[in-house]
N, C-alpha and C. Protein backbone atom coordinates (compact mmCIF):
# COMPACT_ATOMS: atom_id res chain seq x y z
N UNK A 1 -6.82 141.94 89.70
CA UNK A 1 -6.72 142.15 91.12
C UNK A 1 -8.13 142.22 91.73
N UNK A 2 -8.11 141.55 93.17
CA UNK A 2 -8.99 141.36 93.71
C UNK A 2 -9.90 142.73 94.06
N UNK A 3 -11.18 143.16 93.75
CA UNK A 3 -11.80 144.67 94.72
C UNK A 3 -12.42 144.38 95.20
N UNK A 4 -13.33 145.49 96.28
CA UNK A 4 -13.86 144.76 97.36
C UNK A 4 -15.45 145.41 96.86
N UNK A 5 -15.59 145.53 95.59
CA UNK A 5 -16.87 146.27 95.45
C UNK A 5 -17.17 145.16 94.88
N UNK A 6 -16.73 144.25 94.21
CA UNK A 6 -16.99 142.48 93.47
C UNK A 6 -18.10 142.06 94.35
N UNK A 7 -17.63 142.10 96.23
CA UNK A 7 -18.39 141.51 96.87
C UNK A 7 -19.48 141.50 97.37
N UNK A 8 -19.67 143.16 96.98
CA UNK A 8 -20.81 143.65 97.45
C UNK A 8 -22.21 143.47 96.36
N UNK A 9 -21.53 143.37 95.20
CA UNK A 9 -22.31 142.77 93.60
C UNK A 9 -22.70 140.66 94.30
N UNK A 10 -21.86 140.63 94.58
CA UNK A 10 -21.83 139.29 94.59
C UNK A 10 -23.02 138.79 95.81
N UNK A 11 -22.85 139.66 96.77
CA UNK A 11 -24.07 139.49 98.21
C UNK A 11 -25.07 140.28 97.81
N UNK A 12 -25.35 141.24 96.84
CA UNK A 12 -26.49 141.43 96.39
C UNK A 12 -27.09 141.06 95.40
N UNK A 13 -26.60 140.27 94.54
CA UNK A 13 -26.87 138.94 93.80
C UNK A 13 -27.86 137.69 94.48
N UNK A 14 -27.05 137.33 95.68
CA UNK A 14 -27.40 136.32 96.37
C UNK A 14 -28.75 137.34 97.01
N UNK A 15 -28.78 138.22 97.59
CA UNK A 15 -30.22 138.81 98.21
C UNK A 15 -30.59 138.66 96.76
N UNK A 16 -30.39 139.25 95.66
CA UNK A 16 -31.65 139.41 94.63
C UNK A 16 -32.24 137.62 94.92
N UNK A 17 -31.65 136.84 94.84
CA UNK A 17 -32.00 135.60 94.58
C UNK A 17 -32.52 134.58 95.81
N UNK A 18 -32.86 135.24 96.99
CA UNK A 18 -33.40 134.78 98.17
C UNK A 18 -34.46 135.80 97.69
N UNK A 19 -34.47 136.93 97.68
CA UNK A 19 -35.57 137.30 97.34
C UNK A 19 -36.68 136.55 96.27
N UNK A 20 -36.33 136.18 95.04
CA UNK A 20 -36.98 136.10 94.00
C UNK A 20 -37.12 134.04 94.40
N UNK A 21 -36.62 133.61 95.22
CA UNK A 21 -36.92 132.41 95.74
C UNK A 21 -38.15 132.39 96.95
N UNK A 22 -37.89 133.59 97.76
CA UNK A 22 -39.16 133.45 98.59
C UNK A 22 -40.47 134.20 98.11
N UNK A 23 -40.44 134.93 96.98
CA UNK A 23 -41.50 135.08 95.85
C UNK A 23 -42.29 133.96 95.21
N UNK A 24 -41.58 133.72 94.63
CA UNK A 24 -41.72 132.28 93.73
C UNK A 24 -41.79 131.00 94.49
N UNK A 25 -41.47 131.07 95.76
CA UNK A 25 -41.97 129.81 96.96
C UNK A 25 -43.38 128.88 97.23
N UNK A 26 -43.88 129.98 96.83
CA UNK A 26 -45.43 129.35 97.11
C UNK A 26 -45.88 127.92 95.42
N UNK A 27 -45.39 128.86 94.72
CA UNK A 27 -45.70 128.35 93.43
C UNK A 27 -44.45 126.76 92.99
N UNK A 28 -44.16 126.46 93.67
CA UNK A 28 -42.84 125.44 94.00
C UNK A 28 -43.66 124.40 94.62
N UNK A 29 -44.30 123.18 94.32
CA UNK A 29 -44.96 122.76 95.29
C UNK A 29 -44.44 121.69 96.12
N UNK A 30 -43.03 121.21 95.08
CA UNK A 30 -41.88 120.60 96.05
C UNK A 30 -40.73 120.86 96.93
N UNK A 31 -41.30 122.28 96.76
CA UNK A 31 -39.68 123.24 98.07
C UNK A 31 -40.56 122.78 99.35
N UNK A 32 -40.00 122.07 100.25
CA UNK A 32 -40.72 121.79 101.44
C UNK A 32 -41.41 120.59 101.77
N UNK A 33 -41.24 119.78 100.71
CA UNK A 33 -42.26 118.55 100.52
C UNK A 33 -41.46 117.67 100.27
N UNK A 34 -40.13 117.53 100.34
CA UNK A 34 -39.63 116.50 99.54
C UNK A 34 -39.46 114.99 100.63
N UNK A 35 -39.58 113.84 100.25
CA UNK A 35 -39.38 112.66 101.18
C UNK A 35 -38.36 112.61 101.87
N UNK A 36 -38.77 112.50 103.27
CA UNK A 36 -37.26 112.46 104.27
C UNK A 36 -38.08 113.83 105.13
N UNK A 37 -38.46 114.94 105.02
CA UNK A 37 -39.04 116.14 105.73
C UNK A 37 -39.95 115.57 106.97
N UNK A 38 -39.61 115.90 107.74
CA UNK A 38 -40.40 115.03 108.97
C UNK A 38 -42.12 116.31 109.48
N UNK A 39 -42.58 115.58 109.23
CA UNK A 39 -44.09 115.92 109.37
C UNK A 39 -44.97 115.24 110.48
N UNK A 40 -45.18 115.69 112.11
CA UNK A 40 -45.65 115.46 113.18
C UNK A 40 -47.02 116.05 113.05
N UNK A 41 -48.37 115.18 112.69
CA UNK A 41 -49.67 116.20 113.00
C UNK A 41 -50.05 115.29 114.18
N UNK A 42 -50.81 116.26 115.20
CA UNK A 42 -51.58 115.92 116.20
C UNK A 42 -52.73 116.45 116.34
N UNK A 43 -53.40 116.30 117.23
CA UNK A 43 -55.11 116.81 116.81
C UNK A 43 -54.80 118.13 117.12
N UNK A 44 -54.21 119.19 118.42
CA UNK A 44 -53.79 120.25 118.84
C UNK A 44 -51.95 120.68 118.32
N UNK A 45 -51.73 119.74 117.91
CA UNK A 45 -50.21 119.88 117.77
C UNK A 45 -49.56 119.60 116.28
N UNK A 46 -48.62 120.39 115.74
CA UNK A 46 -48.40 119.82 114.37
C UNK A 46 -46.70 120.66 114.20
N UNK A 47 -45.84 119.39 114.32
CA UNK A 47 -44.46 119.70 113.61
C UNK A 47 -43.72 118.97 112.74
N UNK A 48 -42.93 120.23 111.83
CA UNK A 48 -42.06 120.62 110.41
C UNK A 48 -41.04 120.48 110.70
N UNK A 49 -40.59 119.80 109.98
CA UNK A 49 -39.02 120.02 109.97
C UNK A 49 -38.40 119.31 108.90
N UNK A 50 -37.96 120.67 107.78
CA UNK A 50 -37.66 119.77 106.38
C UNK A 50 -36.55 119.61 105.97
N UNK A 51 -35.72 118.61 106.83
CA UNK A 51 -34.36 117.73 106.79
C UNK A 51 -33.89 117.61 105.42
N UNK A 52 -34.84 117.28 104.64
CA UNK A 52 -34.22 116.94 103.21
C UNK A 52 -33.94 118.40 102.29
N UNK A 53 -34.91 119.26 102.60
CA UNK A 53 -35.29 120.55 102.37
C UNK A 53 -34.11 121.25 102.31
N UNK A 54 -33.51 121.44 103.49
CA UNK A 54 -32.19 122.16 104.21
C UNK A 54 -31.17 121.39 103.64
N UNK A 55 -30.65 119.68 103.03
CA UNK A 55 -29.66 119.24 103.53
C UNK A 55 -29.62 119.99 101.73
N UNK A 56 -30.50 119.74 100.67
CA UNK A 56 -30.42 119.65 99.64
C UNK A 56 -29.99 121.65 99.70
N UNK A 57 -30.56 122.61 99.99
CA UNK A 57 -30.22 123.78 99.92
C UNK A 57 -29.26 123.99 100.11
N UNK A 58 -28.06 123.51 101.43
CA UNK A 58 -26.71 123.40 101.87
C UNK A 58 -26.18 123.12 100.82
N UNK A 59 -26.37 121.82 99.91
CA UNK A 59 -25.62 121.76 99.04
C UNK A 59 -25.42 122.44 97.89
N UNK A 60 -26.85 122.80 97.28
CA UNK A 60 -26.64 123.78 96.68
C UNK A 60 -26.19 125.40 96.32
N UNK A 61 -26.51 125.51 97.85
CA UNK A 61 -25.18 126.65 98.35
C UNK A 61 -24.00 126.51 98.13
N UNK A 62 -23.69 125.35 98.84
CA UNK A 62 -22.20 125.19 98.85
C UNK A 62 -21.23 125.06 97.14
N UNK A 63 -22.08 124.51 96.49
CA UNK A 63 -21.91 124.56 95.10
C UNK A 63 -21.74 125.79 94.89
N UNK A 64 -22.41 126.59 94.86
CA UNK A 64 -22.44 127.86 94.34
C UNK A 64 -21.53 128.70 95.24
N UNK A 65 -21.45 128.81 96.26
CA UNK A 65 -19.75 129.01 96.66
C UNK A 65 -18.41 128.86 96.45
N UNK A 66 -18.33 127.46 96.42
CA UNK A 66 -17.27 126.55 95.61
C UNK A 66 -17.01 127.15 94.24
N UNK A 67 -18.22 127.30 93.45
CA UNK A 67 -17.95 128.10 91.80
C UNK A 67 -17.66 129.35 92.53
N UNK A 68 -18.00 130.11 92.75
CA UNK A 68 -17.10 131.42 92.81
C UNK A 68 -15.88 131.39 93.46
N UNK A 69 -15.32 130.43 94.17
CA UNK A 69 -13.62 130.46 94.87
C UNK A 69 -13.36 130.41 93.25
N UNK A 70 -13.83 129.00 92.84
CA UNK A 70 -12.87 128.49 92.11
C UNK A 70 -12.97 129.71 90.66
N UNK A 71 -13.93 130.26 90.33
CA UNK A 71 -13.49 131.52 89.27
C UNK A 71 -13.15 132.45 89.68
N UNK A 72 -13.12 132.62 91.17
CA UNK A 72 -12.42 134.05 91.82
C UNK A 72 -10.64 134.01 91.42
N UNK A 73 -9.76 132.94 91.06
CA UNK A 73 -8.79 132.44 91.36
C UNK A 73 -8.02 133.07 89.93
């Protein structure tokens, strides 16, 4: 049977692991870099935006969501 203390293990799991990702971020030298990330420099002006960055994290979220429905069951 389902408890509701599972979930609270389960979202502090996921913080331990945003944590220990934005630790370990710097030392990653392809989190943020990957081809497709749109990179605007100007002499006064300079924009980020890492499309590939985000689409690839979504998915790997979503994976890891998907595994817990499907062993929650």
């Amino acid at each position: 049977m389902y408890h509701p203390a599972w979930s609270l293990v389960v979202v502090g799991i996921l913080i331990a692991g945003i944590g220990l990702l934005w630790l370990f971020a710097p030392s990653i030298p392809w989190l943020g870099k990957l081809p497709g990330d749109i990179v605007i420099e100007r002499q006064n002006f300079q924009f980020y935006f890492p499309v590939v960055t985000c689409i690839l994290l979504s998915i790997v979220m979503s994976a890891i969501l998907w595994l817990m429905r499907y062993f929650s069951r």
